[in-house]
C-alpha atoms as a PDB file:
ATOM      1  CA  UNK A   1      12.975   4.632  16.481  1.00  0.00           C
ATOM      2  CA  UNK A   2      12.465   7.124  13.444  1.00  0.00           C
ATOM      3  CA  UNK A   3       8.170   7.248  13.071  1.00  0.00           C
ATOM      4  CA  UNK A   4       7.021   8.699   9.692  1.00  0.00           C
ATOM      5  CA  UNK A   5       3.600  10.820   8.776  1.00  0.00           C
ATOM      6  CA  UNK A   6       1.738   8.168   6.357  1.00  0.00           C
ATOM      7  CA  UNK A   7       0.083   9.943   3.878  1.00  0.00           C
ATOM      8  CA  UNK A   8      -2.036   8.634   1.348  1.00  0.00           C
ATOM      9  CA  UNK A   9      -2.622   9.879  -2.764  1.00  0.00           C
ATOM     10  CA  UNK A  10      -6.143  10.041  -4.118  1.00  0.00           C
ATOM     11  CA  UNK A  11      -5.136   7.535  -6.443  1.00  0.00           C
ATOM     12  CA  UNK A  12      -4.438   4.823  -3.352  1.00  0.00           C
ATOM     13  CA  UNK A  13      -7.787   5.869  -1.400  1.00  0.00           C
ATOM     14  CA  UNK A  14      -9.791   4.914  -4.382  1.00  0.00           C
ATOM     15  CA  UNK A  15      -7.335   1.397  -4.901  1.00  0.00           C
ATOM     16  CA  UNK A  16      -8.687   0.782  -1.215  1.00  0.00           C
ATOM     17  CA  UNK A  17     -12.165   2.032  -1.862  1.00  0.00           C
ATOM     18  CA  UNK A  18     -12.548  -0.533  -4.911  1.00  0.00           C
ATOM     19  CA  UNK A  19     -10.736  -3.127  -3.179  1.00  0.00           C
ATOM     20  CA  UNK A  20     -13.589  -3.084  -0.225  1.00  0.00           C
ATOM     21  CA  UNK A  21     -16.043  -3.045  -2.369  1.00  0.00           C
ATOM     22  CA  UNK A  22     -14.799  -5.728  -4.861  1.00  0.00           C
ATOM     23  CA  UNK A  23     -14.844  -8.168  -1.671  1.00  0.00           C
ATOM     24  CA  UNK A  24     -17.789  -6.975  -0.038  1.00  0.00           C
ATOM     25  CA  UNK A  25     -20.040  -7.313  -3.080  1.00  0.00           C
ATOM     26  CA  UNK A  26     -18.516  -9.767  -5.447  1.00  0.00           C
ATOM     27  CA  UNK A  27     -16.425 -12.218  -3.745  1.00  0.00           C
ATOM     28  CA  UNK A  28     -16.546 -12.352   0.286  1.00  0.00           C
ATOM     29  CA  UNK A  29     -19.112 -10.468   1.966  1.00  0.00           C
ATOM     30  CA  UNK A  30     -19.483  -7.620   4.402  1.00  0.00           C
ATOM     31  CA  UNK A  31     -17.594  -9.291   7.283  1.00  0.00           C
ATOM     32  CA  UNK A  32     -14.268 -10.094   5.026  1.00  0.00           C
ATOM     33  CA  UNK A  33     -14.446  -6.918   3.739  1.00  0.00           C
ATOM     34  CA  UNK A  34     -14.428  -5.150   7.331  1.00  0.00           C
ATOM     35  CA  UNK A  35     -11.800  -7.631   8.132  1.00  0.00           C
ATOM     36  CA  UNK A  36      -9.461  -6.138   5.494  1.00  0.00           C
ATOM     37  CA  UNK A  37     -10.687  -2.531   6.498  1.00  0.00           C
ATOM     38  CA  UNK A  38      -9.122  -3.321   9.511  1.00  0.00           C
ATOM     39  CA  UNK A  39      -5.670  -5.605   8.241  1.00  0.00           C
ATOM     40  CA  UNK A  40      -5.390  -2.588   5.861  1.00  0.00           C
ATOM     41  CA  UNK A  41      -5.660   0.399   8.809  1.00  0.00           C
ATOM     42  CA  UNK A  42      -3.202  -1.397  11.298  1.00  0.00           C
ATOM     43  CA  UNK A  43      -0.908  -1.868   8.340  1.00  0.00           C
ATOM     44  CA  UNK A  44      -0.968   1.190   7.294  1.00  0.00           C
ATOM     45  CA  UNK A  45      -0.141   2.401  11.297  1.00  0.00           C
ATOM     46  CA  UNK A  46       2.469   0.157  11.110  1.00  0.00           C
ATOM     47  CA  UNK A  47       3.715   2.060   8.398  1.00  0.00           C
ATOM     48  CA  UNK A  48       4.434   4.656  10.677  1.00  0.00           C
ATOM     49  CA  UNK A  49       7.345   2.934  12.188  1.00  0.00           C
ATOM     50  CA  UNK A  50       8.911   0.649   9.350  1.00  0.00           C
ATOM     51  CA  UNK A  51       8.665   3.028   6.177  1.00  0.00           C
ATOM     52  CA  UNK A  52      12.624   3.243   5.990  1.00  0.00           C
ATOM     53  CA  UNK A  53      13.035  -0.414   6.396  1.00  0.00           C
ATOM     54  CA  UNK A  54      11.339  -2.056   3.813  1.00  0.00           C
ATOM     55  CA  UNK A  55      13.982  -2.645   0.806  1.00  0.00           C
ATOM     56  CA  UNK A  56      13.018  -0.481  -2.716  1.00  0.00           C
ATOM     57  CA  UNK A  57      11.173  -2.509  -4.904  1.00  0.00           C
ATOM     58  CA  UNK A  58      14.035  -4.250  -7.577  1.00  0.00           C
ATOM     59  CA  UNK A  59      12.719  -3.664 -10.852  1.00  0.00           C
ATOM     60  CA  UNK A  60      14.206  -2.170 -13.412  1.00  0.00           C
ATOM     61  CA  UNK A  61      11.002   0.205 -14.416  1.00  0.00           C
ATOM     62  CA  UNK A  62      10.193   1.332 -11.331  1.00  0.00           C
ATOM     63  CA  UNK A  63      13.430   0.979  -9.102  1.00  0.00           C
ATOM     64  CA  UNK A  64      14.630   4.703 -10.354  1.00  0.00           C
ATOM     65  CA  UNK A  65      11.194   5.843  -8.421  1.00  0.00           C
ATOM     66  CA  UNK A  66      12.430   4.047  -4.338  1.00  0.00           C
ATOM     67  CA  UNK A  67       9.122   2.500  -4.700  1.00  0.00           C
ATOM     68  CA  UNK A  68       8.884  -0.006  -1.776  1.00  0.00           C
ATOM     69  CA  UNK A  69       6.133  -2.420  -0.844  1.00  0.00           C
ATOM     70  CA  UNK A  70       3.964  -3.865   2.220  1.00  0.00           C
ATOM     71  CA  UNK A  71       2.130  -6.889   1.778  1.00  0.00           C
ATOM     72  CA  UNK A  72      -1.367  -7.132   3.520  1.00  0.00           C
ATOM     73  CA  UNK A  73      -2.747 -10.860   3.103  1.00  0.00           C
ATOM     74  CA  UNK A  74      -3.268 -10.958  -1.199  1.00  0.00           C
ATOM     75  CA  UNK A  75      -2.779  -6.886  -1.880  1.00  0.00           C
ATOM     76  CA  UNK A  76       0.524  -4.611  -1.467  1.00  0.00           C
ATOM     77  CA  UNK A  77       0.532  -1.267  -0.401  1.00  0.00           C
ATOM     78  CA  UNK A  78       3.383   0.364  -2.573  1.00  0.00           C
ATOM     79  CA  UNK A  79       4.521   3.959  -1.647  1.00  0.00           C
ATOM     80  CA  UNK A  80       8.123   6.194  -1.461  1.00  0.00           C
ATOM     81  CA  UNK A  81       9.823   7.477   1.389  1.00  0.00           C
ATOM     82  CA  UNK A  82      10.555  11.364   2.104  1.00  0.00           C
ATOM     83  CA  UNK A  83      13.452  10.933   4.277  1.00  0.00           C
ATOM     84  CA  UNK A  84      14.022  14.700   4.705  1.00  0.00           C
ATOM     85  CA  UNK A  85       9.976  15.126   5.822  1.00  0.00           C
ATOM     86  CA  UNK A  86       9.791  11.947   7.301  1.00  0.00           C
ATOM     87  CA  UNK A  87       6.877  10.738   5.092  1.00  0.00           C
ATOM     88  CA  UNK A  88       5.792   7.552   3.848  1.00  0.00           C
ATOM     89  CA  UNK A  89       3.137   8.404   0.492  1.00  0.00           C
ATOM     90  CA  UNK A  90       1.314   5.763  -0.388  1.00  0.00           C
ATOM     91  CA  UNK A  91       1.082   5.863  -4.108  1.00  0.00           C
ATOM     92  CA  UNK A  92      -1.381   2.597  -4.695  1.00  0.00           C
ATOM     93  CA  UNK A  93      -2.846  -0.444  -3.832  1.00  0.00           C
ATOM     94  CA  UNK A  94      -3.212  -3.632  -5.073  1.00  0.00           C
ATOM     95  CA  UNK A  95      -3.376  -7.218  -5.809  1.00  0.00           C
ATOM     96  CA  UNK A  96       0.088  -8.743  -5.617  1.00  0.00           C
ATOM     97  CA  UNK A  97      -0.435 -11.050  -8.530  1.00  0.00           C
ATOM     98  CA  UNK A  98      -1.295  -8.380 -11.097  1.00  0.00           C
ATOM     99  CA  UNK A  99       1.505  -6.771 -13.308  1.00  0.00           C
ATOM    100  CA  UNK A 100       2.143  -3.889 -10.866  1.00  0.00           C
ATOM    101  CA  UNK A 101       5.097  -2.802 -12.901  1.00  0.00           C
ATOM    102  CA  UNK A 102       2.383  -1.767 -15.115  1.00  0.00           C
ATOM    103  CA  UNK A 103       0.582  -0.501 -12.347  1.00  0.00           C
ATOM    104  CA  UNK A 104       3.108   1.999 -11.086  1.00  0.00           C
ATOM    105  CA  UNK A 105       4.422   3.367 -14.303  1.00  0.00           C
END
């Protein structure tokens, strides 16, 4: 089984960041938000071994740009795949109902 190095943009460690702290202070409380801390690490792991699996996102704004997608309870983690490095980048994260084809422009 291929495994790919996950690596994660600036732009998707502050989607995370916000995320946590949307649920910890606004909505669900400290021990929702570690719950997610940890749905959204072992996802991310998993990432490791099903980056090249998941199909490319089929939209027509953002399909030019192999953007694929994980879902993680209510968010998605969207990133591309390096096939030559064997890398999975994380581009951003977010809530699935939002208008991520906005999002990822």
């Amino acid at each position: 089984m291929k495994k790919y190095i996950v690596e994660t943009t600036e732009t998707s460690e502050q989607d995370l960041i916000n995320i946590i702290l949307y649920l910890k202070y606004n909505l669900a409380g400290e021990i929702v938000a570690d719950k997610y801390v940890d749905l959204f690490s072992k996802a991310l792991k998993n990432l490791e071994d099903i980056a090249g699996s998941m199909p490319i996102i089929d939209e027509k704004l953002i399909k030019h740009k192999n953007i694929r997608k994980i879902n993680v309870k209510k968010y998605a983690i969207f990133y591309t795949v390096d096939e030559i490095n064997n890398k999975a980048i994380v581009l951003r994260i977010g809530h699935t109902f939002m208008d991520w084809e906005k999002y990822l422009k």
